[in-house]
N, C-alpha and C. Protein backbone atom coordinates (compact mmCIF):
# COMPACT_ATOMS: atom_id res chain seq x y z
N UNK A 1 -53.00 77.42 -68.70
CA UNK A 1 -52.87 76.12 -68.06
C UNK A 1 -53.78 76.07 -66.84
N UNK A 2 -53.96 74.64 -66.62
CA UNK A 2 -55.64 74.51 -65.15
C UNK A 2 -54.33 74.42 -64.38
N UNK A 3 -53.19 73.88 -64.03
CA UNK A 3 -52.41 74.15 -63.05
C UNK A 3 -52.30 72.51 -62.80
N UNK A 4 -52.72 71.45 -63.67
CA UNK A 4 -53.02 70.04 -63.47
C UNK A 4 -51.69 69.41 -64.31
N UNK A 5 -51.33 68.25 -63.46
CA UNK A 5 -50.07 67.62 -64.29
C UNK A 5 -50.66 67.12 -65.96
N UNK A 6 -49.81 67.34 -67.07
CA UNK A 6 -50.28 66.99 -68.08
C UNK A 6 -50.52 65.40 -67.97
N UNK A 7 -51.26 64.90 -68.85
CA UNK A 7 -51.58 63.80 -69.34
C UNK A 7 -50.60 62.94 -70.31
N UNK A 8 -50.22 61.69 -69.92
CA UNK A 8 -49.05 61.14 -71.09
C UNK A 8 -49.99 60.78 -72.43
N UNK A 9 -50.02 61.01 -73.48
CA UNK A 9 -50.63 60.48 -74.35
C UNK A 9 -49.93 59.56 -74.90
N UNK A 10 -48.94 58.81 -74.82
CA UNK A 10 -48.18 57.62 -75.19
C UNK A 10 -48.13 56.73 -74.31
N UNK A 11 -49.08 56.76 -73.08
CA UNK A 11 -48.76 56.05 -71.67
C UNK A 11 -49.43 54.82 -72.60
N UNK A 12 -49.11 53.42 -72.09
CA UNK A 12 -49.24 52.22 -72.55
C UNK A 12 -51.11 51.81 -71.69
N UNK A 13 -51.51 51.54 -72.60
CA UNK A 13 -52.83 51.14 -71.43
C UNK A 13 -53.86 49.40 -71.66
N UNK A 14 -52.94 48.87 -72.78
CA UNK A 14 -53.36 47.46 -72.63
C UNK A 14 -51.74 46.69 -72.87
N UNK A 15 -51.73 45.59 -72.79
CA UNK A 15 -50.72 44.52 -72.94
C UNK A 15 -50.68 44.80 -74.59
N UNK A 16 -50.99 44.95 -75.38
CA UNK A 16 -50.89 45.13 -77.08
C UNK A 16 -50.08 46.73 -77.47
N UNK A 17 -50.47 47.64 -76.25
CA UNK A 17 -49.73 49.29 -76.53
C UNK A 17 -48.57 48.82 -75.63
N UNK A 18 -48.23 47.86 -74.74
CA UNK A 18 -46.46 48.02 -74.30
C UNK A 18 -45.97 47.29 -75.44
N UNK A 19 -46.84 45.75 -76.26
CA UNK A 19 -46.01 45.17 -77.21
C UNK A 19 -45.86 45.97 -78.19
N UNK A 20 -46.23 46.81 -78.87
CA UNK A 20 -46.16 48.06 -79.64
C UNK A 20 -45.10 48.75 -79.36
N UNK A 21 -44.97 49.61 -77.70
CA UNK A 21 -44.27 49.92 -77.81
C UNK A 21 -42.64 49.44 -77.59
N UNK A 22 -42.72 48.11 -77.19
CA UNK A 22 -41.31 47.36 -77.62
C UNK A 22 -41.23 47.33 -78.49
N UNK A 23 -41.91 46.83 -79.63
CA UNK A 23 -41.72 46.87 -81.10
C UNK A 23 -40.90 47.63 -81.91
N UNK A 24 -41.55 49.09 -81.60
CA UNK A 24 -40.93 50.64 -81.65
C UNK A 24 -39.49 50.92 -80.98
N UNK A 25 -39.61 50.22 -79.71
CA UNK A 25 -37.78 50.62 -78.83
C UNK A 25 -36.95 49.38 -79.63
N UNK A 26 -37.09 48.44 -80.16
CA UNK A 26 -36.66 47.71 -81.02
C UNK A 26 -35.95 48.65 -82.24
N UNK A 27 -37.32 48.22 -82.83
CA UNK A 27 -37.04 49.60 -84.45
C UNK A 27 -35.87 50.54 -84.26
N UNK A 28 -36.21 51.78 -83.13
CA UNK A 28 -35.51 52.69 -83.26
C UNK A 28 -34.25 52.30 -82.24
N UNK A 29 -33.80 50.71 -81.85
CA UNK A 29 -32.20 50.55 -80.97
C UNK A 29 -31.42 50.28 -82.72
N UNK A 30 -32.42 49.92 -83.85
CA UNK A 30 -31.42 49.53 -85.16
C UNK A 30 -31.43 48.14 -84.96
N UNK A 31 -30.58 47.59 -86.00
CA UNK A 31 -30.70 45.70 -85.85
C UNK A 31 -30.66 45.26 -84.73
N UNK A 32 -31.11 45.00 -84.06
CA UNK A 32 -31.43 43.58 -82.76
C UNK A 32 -32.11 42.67 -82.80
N UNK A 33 -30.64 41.55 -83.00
CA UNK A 33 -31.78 40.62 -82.98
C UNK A 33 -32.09 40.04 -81.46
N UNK A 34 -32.80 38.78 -81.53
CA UNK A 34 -33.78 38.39 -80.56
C UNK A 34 -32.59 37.97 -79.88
N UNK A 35 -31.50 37.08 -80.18
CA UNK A 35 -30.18 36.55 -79.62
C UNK A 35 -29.34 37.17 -79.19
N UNK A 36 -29.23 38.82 -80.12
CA UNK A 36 -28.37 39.84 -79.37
C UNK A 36 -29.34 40.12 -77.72
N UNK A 37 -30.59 40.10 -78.11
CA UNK A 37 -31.51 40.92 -77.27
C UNK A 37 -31.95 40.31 -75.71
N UNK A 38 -31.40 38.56 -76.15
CA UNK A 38 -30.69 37.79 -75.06
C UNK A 38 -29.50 37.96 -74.34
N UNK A 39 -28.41 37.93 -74.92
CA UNK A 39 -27.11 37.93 -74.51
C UNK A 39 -27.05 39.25 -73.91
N UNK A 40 -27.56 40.53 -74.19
CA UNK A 40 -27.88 41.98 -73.74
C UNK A 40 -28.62 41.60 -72.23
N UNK A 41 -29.88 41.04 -71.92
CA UNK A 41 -30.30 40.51 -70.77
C UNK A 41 -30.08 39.86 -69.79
N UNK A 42 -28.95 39.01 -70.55
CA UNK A 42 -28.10 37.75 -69.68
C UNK A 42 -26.99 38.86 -69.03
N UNK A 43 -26.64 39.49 -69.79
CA UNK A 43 -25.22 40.54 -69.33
C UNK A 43 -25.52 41.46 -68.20
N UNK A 44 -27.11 42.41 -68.16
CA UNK A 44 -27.42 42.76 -67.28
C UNK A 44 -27.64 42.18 -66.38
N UNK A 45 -28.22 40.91 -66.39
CA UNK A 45 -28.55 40.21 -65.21
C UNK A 45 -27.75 39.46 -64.31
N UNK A 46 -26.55 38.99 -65.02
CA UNK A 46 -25.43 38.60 -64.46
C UNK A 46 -24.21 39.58 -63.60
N UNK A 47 -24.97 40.84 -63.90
CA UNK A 47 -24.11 42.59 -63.43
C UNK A 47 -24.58 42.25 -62.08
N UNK A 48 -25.85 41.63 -62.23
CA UNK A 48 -26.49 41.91 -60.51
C UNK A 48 -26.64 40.72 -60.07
N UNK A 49 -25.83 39.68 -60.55
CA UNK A 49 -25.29 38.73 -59.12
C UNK A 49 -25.98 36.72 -60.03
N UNK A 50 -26.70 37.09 -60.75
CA UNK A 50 -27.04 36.01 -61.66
C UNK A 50 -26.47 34.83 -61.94
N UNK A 51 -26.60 33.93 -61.56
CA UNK A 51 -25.96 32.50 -62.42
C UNK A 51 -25.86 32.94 -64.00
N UNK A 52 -24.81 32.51 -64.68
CA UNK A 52 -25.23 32.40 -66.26
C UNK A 52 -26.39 31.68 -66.33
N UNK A 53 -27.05 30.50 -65.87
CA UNK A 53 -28.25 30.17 -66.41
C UNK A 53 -29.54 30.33 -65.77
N UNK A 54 -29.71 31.50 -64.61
CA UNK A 54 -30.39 31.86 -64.13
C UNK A 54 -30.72 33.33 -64.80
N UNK A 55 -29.45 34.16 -65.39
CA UNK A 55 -29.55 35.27 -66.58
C UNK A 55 -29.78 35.15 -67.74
N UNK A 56 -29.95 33.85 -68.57
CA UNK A 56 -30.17 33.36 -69.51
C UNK A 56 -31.84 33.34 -69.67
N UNK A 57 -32.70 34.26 -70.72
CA UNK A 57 -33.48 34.22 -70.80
C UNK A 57 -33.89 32.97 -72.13
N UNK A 58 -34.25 32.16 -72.74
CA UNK A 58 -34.92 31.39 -73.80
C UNK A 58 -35.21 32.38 -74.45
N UNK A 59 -34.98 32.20 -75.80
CA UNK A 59 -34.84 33.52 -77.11
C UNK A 59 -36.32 33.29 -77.64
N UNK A 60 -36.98 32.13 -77.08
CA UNK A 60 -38.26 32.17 -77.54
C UNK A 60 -39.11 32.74 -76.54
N UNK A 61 -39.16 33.13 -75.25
CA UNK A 61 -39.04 33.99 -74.39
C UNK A 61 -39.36 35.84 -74.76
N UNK A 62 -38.27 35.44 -74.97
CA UNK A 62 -37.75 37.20 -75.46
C UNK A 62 -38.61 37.35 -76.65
N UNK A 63 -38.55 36.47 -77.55
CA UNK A 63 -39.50 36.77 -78.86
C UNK A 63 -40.85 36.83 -78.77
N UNK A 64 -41.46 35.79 -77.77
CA UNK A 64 -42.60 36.35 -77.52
C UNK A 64 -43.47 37.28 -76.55
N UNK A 65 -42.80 38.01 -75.96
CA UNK A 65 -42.99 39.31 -75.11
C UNK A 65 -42.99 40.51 -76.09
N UNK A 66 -42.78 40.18 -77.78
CA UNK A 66 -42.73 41.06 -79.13
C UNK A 66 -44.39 40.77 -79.50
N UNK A 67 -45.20 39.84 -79.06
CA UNK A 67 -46.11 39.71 -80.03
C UNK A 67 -47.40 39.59 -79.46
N UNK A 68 -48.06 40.57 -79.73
CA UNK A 68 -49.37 41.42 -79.65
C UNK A 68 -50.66 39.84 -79.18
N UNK A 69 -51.61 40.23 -78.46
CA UNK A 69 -52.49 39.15 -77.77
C UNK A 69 -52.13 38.40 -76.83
N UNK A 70 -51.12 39.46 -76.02
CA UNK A 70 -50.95 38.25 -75.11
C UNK A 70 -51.84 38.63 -73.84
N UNK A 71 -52.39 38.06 -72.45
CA UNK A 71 -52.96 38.33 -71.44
C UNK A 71 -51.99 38.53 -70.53
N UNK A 72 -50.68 38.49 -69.95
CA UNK A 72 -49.64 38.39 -68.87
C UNK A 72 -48.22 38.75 -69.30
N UNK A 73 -47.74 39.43 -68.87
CA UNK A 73 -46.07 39.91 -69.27
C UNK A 73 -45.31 39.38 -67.88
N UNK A 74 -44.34 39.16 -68.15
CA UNK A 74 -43.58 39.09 -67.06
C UNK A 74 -42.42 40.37 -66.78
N UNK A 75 -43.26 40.93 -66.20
CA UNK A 75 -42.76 42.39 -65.76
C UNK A 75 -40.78 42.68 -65.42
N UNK A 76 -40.47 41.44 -64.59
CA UNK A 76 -38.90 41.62 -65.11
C UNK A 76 -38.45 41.73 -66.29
N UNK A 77 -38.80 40.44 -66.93
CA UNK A 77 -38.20 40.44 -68.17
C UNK A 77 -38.53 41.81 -69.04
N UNK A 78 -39.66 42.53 -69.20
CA UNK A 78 -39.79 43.44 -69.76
C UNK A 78 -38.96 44.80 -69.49
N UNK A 79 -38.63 44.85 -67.96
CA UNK A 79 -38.05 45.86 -67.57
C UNK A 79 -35.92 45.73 -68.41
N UNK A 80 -36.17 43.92 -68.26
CA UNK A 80 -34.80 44.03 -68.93
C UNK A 80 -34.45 44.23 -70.60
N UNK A 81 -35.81 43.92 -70.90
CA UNK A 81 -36.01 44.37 -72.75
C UNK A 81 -35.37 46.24 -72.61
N UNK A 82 -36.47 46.42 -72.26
CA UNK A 82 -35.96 47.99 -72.18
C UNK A 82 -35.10 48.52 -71.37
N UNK A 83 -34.07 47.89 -71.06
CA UNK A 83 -32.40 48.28 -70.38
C UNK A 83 -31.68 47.95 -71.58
N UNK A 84 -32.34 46.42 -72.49
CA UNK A 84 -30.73 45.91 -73.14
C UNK A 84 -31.07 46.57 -74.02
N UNK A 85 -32.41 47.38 -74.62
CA UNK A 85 -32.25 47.90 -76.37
C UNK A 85 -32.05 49.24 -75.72
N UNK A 86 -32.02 50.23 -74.55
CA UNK A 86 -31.09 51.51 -74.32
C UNK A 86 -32.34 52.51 -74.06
């Protein structure tokens, strides 16, 4: 070993390798759907002080933070994708 921190080779490095890898934390949480994958977001978000319709994400929202070409994520919401699928 050079004595250097390893390298992640799964580290995400465009907006298309994090939608990928939601894709994948999807796959392997088992059936979720986009509505569970709401009500999962709304629940966390309402843990930390949320209006119900301020925790309420739009399921078309959530569905499209799944699909590859996009230029901009909205970095909360993503952080709450990957809390509600585990």
């Amino acid at each position: 070993m050079n004595g250097r921190e390893p390298t992640r080779q799964s580290a995400a490095r465009t907006l298309d390798d994090v939608v990928r890898d939601l894709q994948q934390l999807r796959e392997d949480a088992g059936p979720v759907s986009y509505a569970e994958l709401v009500r999962r977001i709304a629940e966390l978000r309402r843990r930390r002080g949320l209006s119900d319709a301020a925790a309420t994400p739009a399921r078309s929202t959530v569905y499209n933070a799944f699909i590859a070409g996009r230029r901009r994520m909205d970095t909360s919401l993503l952080r709450d994708i990957v809390l509600a699928l585990g």
